[in-house]
N, C-alpha and C. Protein backbone atom coordinates (compact mmCIF):
# COMPACT_ATOMS: atom_id res chain seq x y z
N UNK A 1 99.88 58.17 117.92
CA UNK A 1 100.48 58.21 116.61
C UNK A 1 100.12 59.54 115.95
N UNK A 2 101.24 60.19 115.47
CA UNK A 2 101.12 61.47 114.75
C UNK A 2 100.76 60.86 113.11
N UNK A 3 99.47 61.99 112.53
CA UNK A 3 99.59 62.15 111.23
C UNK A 3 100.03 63.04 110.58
N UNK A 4 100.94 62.84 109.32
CA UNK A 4 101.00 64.26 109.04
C UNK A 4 100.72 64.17 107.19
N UNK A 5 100.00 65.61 106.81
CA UNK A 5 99.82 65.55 105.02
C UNK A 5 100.91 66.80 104.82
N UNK A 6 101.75 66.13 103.89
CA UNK A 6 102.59 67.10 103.32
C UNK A 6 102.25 67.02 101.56
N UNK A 7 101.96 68.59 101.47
CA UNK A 7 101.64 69.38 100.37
C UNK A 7 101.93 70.35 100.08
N UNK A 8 102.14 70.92 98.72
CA UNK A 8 102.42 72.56 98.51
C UNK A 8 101.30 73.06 98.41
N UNK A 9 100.63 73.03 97.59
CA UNK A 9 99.14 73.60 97.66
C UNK A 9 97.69 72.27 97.51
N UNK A 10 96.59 73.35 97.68
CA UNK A 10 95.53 72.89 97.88
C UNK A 10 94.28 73.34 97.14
N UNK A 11 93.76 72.23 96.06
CA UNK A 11 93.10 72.85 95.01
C UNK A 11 91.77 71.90 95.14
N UNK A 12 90.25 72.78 94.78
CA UNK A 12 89.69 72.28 94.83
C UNK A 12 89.31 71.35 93.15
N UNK A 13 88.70 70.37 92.77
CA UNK A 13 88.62 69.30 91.91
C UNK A 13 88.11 70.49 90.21
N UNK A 14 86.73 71.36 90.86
CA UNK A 14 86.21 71.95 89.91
C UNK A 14 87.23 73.66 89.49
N UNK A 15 88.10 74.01 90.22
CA UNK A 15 88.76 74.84 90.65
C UNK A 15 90.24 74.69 89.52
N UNK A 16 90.09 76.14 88.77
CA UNK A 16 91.03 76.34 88.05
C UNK A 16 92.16 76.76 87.88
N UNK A 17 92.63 77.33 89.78
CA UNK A 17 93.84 77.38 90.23
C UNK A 17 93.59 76.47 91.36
N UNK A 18 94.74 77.01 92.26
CA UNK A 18 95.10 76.58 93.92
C UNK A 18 94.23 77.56 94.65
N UNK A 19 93.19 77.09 95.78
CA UNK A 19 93.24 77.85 96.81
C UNK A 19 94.20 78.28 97.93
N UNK A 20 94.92 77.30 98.35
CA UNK A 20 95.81 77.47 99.23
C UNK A 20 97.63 77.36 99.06
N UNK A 21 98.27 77.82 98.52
CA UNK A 21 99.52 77.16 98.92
C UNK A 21 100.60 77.34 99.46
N UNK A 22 101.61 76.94 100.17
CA UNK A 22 102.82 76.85 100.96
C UNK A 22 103.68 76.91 100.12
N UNK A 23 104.89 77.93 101.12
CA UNK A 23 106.15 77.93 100.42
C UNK A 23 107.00 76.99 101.78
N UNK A 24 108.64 76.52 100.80
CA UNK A 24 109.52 76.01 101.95
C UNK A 24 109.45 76.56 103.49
N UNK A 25 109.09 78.01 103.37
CA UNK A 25 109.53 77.98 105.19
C UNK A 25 107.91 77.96 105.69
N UNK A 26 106.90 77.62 105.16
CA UNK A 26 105.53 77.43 105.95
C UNK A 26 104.62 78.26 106.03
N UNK A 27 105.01 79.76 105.12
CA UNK A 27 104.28 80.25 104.84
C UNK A 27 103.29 80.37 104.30
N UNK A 28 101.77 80.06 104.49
CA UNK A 28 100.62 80.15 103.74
C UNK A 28 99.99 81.52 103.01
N UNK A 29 99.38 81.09 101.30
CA UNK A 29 99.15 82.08 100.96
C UNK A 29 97.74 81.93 100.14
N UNK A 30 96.63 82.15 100.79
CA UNK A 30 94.86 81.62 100.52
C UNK A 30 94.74 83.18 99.27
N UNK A 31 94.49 82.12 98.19
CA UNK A 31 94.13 82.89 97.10
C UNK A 31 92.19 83.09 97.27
N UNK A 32 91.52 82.87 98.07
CA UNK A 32 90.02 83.01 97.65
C UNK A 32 89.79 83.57 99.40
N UNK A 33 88.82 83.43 99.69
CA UNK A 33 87.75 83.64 100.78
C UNK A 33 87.51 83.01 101.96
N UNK A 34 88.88 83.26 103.08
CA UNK A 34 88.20 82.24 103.78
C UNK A 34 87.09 82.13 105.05
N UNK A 35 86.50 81.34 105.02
CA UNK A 35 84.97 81.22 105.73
C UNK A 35 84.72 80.39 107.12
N UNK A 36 83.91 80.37 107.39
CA UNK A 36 84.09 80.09 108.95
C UNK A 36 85.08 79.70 109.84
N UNK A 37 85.92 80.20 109.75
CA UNK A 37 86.98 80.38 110.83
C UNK A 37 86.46 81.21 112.17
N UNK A 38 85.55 81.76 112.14
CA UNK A 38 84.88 83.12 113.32
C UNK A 38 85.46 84.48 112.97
N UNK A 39 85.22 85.09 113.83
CA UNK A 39 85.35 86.94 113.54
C UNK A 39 86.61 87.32 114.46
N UNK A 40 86.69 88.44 115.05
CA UNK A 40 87.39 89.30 115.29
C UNK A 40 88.56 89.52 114.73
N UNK A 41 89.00 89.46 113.80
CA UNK A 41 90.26 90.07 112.88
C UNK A 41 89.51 91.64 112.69
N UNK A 42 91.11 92.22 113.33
CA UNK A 42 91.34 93.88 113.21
C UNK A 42 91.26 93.66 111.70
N UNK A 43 90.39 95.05 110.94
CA UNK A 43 90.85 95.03 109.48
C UNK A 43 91.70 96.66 108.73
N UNK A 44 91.06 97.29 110.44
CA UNK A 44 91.76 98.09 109.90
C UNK A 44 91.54 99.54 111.40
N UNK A 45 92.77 100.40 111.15
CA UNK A 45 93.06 100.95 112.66
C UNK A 45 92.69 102.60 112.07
N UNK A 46 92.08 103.46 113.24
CA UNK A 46 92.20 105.06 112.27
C UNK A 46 92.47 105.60 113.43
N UNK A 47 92.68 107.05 113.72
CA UNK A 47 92.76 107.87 114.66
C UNK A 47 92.92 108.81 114.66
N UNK A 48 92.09 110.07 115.51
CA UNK A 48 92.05 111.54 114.38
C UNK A 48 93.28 112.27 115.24
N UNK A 49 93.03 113.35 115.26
CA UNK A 49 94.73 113.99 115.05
C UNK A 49 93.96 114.88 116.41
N UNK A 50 95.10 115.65 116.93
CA UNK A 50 95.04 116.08 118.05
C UNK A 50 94.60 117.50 118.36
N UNK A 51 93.44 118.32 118.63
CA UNK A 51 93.01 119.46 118.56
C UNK A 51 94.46 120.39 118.59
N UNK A 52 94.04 121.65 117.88
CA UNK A 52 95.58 122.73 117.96
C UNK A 52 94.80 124.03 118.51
N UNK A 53 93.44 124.00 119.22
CA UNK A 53 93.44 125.10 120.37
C UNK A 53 92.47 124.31 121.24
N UNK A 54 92.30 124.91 122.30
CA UNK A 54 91.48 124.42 123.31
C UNK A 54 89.99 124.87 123.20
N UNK A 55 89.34 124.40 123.54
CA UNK A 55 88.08 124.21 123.49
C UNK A 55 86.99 124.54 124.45
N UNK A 56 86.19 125.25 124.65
CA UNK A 56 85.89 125.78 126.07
C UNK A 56 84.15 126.14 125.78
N UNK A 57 83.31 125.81 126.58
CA UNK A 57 82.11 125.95 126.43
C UNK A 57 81.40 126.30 127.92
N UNK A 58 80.54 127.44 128.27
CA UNK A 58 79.24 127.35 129.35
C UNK A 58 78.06 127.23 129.06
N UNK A 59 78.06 126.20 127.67
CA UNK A 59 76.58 126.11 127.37
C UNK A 59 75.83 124.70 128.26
N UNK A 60 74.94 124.51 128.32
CA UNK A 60 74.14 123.11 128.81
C UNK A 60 73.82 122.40 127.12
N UNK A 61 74.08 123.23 126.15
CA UNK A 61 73.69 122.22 124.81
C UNK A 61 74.61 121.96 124.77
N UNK A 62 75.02 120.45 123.75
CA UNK A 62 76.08 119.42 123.81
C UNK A 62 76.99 120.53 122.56
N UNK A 63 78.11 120.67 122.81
CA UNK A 63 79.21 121.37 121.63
C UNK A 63 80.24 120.75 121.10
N UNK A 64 80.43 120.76 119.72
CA UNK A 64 81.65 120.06 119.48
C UNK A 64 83.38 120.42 119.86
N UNK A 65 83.61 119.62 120.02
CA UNK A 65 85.13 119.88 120.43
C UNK A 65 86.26 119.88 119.76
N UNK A 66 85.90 119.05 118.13
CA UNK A 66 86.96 119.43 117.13
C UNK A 66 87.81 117.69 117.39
N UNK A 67 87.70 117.04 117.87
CA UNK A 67 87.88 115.91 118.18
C UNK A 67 87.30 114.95 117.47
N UNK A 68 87.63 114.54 115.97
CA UNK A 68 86.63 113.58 115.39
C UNK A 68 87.75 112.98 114.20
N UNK A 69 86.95 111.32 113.86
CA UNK A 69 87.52 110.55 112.91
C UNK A 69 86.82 109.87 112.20
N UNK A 70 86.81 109.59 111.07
CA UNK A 70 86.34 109.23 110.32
C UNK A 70 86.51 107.48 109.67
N UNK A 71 85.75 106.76 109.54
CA UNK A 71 85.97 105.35 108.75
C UNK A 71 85.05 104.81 107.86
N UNK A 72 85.50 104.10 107.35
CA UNK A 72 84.44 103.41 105.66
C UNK A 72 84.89 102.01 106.02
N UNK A 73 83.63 101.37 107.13
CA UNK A 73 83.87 99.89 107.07
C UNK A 73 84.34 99.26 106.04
N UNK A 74 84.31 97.76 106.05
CA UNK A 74 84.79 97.46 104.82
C UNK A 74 83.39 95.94 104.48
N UNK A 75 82.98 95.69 105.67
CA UNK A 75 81.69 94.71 105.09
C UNK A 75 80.71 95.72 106.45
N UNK A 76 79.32 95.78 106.22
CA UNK A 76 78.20 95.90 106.73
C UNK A 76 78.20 94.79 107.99
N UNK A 77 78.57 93.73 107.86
CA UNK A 77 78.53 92.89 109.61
C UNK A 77 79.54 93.39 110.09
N UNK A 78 80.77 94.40 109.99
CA UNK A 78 81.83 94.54 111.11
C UNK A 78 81.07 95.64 112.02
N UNK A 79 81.98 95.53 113.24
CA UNK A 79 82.13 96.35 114.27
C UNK A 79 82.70 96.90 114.51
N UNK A 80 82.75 98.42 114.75
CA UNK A 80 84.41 99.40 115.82
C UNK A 80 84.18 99.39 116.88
N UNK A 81 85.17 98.65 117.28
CA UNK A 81 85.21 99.32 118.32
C UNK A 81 85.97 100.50 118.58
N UNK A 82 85.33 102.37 119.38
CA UNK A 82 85.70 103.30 119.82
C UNK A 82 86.33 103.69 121.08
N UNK A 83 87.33 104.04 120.96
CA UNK A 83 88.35 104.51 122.00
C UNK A 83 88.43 105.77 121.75
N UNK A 84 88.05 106.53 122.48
CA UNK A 84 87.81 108.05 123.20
C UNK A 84 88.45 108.73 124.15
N UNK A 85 89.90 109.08 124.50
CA UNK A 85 90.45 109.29 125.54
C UNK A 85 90.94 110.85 125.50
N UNK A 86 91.23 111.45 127.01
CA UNK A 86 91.67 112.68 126.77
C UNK A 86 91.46 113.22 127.85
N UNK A 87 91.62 114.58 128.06
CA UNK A 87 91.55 115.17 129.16
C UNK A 87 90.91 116.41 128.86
N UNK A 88 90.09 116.95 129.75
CA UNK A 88 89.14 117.95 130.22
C UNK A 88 89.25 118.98 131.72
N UNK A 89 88.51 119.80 131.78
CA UNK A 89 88.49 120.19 132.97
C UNK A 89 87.13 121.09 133.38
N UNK A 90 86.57 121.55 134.42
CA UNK A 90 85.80 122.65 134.71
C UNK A 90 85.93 123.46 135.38
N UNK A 91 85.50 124.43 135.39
CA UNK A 91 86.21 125.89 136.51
C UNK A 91 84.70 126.19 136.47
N UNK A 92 84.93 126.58 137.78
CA UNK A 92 82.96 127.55 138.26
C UNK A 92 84.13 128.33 139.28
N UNK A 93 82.75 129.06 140.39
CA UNK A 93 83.27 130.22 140.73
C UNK A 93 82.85 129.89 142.78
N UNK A 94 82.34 128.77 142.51
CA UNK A 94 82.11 127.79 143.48
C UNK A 94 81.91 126.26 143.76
N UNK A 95 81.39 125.51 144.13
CA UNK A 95 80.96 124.08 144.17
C UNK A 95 80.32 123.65 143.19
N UNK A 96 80.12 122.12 143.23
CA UNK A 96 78.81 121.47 142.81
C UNK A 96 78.93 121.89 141.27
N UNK A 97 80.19 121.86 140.47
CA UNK A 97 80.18 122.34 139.14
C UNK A 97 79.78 121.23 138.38
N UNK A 98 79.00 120.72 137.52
CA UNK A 98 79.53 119.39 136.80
C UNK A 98 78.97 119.27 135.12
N UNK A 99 79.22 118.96 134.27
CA UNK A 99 79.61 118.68 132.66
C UNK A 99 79.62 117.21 132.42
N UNK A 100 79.08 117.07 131.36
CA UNK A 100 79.68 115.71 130.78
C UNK A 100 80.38 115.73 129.67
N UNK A 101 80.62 114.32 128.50
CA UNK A 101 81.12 114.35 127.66
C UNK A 101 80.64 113.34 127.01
N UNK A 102 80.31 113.17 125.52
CA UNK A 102 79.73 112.38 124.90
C UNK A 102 80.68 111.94 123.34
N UNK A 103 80.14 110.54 123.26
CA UNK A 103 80.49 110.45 121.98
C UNK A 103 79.50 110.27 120.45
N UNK A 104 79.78 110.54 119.96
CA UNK A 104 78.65 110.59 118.68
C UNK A 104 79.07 109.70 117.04
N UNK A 105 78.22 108.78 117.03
CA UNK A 105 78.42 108.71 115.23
C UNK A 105 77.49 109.34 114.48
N UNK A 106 77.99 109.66 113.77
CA UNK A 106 77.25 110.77 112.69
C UNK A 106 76.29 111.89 113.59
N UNK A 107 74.98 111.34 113.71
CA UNK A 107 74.33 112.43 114.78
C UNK A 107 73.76 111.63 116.19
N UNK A 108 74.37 110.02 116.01
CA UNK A 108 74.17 109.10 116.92
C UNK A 108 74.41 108.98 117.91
N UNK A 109 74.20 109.34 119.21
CA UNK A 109 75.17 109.23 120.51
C UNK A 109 75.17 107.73 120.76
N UNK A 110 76.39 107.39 120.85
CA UNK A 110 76.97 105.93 121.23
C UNK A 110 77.33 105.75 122.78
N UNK A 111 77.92 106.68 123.57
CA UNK A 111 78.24 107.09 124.96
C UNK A 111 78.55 107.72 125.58
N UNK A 112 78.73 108.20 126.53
CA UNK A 112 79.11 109.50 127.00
C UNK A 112 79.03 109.15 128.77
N UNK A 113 79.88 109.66 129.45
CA UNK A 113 79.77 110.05 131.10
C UNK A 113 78.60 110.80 131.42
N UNK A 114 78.43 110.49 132.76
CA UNK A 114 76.99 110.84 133.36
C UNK A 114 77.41 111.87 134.14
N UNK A 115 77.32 113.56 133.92
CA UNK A 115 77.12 113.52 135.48
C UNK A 115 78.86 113.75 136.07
N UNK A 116 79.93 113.75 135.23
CA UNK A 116 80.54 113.01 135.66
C UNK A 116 82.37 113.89 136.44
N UNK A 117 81.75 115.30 136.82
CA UNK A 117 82.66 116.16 137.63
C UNK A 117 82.02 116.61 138.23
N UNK A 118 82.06 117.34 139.98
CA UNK A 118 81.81 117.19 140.95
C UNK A 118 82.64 118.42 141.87
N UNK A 119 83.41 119.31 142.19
CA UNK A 119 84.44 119.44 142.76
C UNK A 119 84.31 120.67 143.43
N UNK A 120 85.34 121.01 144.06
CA UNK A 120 84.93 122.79 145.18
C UNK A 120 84.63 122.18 146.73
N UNK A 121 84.24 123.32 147.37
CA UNK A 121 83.94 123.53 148.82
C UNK A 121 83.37 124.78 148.40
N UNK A 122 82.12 124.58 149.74
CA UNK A 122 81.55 126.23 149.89
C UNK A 122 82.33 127.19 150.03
N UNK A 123 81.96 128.22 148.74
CA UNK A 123 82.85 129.41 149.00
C UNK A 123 84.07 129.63 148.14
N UNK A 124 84.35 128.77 147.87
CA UNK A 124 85.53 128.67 147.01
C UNK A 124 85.58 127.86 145.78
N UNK A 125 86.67 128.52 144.81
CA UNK A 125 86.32 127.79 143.09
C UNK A 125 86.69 126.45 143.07
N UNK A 126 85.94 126.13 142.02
CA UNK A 126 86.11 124.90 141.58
C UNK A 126 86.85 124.33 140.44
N UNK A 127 87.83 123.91 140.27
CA UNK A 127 88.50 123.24 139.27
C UNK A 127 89.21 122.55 139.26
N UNK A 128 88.70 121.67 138.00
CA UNK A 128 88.68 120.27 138.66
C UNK A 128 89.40 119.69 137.17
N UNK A 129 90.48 119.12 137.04
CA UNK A 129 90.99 118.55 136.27
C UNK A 129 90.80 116.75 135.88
N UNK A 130 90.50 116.54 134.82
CA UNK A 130 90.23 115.22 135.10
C UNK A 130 90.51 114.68 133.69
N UNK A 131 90.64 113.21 133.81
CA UNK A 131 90.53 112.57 132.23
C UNK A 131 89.47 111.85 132.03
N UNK A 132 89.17 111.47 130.76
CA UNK A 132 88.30 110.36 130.52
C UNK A 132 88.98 109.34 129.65
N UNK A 133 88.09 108.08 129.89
CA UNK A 133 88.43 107.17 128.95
C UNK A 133 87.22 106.04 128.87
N UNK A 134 86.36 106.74 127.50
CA UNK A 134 85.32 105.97 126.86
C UNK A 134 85.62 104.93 125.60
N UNK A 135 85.06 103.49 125.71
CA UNK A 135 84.89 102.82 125.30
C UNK A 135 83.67 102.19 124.50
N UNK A 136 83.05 101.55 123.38
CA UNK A 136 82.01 101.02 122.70
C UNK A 136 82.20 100.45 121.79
N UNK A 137 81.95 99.10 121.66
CA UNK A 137 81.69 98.34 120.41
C UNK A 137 80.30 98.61 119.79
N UNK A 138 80.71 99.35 118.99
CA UNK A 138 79.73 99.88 118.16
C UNK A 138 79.08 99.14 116.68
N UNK A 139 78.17 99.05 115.83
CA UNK A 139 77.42 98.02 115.32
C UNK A 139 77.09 99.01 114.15
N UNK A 140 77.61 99.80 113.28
CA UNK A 140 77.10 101.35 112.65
C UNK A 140 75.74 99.96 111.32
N UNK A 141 76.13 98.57 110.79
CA UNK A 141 75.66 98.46 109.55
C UNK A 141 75.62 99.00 108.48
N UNK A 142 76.77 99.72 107.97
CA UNK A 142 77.49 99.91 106.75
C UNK A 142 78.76 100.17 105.94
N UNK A 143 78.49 100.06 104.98
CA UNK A 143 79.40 99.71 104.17
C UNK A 143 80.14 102.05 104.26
N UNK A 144 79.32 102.56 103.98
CA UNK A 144 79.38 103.77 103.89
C UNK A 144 80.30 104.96 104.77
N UNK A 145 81.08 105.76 104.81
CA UNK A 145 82.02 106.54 105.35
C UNK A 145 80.90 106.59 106.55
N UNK A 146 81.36 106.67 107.93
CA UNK A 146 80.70 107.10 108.96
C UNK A 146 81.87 108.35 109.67
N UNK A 147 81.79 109.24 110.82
CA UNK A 147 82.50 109.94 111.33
C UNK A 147 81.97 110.29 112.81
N UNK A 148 83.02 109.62 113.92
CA UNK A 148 82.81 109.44 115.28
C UNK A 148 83.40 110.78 116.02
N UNK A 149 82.89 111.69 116.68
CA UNK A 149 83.08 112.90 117.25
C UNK A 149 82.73 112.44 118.80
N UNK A 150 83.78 113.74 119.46
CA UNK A 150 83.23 114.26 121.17
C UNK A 150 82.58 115.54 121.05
N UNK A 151 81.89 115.34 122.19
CA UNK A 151 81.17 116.62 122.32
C UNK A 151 81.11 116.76 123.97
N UNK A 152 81.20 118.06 124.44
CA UNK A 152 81.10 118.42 125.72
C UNK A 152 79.97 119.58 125.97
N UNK A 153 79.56 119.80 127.60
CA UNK A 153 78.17 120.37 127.90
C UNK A 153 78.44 120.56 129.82
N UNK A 154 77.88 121.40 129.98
CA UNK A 154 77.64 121.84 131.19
C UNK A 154 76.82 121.27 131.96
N UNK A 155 76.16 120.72 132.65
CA UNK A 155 74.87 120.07 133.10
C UNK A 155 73.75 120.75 134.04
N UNK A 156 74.62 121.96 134.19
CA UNK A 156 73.97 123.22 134.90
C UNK A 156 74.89 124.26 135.03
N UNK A 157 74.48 125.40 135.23
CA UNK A 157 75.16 126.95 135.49
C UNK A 157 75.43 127.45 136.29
N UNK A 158 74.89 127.17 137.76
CA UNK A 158 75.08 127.69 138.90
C UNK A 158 76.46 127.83 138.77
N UNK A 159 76.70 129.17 139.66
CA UNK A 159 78.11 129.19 139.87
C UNK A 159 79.26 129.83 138.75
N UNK A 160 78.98 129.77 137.54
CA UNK A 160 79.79 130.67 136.10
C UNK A 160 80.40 129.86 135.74
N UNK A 161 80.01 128.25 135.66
CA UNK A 161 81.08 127.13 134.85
C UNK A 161 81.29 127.39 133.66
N UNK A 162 82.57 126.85 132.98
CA UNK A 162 83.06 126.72 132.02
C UNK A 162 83.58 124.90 131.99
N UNK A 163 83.37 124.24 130.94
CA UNK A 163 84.54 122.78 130.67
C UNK A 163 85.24 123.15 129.21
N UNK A 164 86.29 122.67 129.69
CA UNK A 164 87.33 122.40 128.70
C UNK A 164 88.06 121.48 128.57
N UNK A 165 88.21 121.59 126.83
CA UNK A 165 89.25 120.37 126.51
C UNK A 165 90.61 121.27 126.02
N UNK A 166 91.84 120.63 126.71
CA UNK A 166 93.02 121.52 126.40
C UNK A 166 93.36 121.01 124.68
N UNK A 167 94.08 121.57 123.91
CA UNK A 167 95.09 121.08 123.11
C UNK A 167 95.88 120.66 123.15
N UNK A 168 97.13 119.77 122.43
CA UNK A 168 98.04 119.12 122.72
C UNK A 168 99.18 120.03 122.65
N UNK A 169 99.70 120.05 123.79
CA UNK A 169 100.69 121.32 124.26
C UNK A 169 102.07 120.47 124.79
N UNK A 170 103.08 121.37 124.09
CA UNK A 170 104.70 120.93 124.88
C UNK A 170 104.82 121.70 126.48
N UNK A 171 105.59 120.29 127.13
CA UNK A 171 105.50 120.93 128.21
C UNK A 171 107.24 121.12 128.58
N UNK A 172 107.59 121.67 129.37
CA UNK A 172 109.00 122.14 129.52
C UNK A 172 110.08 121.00 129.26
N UNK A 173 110.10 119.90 129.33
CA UNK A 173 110.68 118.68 128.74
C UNK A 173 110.80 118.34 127.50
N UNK A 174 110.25 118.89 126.83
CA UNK A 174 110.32 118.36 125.21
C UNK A 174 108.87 117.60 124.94
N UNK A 175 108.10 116.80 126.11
CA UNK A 175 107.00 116.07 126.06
C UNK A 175 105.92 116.54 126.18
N UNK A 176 104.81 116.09 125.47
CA UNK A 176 103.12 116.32 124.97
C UNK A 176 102.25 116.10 126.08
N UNK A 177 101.34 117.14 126.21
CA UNK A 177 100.18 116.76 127.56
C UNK A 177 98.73 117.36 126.58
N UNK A 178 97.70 116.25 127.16
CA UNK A 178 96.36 117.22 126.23
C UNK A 178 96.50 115.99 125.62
N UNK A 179 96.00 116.53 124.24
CA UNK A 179 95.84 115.37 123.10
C UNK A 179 94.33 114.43 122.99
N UNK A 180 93.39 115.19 123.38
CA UNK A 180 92.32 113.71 123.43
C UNK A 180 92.59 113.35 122.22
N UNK A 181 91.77 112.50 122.09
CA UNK A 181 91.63 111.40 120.54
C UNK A 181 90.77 110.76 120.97
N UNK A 182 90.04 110.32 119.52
CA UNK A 182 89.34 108.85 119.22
C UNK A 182 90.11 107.91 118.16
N UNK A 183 90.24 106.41 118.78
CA UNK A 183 90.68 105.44 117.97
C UNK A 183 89.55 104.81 117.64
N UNK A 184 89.59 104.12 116.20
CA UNK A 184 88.55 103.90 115.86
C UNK A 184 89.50 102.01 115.15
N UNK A 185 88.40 101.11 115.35
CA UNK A 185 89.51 99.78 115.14
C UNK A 185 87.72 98.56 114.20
N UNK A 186 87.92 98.48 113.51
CA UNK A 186 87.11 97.94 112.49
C UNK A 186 87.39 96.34 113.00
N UNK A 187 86.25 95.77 113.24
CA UNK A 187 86.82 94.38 113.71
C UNK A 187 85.38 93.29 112.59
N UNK A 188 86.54 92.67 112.36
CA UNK A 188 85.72 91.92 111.10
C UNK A 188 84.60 90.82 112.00
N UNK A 189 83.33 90.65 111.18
CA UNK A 189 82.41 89.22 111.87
C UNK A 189 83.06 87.93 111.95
């Protein structure tokens, strides 16, 4: 046996409006706060904009890449999760070249690849084209503007490496190549 309560709205006794009420086609519209239902509601989406030159470093200290976004949670218990994607490359002048890439909040490193290019034969250059794609549910605890950056680094010199991140460039089609980004996605408790 089906029950059913049909109502327009829903008010509590001490309560000087409606908390809840329905229109004809079933649409609900919660005038207050609602509470334990659980978490993950997106509250809100950002994503920074796409470098306009390329980026190129042979240092072993971590450098910024111009790749960064910014967000102002909206309660102290949410989470972002960070999406970090893009493409890079390294050139040496032989083997065994390799760089990483990291991500940072504020001066926080959240994650980064290990280690994580490789490329050449004895004798001959190395370059090595590659993408990444970093991920983290991140936990910042505040209410306060935070700002999530990449940063790239050499992991050694042998050889005359360079890594780079390209810019977002037209390619003979009319269509975009390059472009890293970070998405940044606020997910409520």
């Amino acid at each position: 046996m089906t029950s059913r309560l049909i109502v327009n709205s829903i008010r509590h006794t001490g309560a000087s409006s409606d908390a809840i009420t329905l229109d004809n086609s079933g649409n609900i519209t919660c005038n207050g706060t609602a509470t334990g239902f659980g978490g993950g509601k997106i509250l809100q989406v950002v994503e920074s904009a796409a470098i306009s030159s390329q980026v190129t470093t042979s240092s072993t200290t971590f450098q910024d890449t111009g790749i960064s976004v910014s967000i102002t949670p909206s309660a102290s218990t949410s989470k972002i999760l960070v999406l970090a994607v893009g493409s890079a490359y390294i050139q040496g002048n032989s083997y065994n070249v390799k760089g990483e890439i990291r991500v940072l909040r504020d001066s926080t490193e959240i994650t980064r690849t290990d280690h994580g290019y490789d490329s050449g034969t004895n004798g001959f250059g190395a370059r090595l084209a590659l993408s990444f794609n970093m991920s983290r549910l991140d936990t910042p605890n505040t209410t306060s503007s935070i700002t999530y950056k990449t940063q790239i680094r050499l992991a050694g010199t042998n050889y005359s490496p360079d890594i780079r991140v390209p810019s977002l460039l037209n390619n003979s089609d009319g269509g975009k190549y390059g472009g890293s980004r970070i998405q940044l996605l606020e997910v409520g408790a």
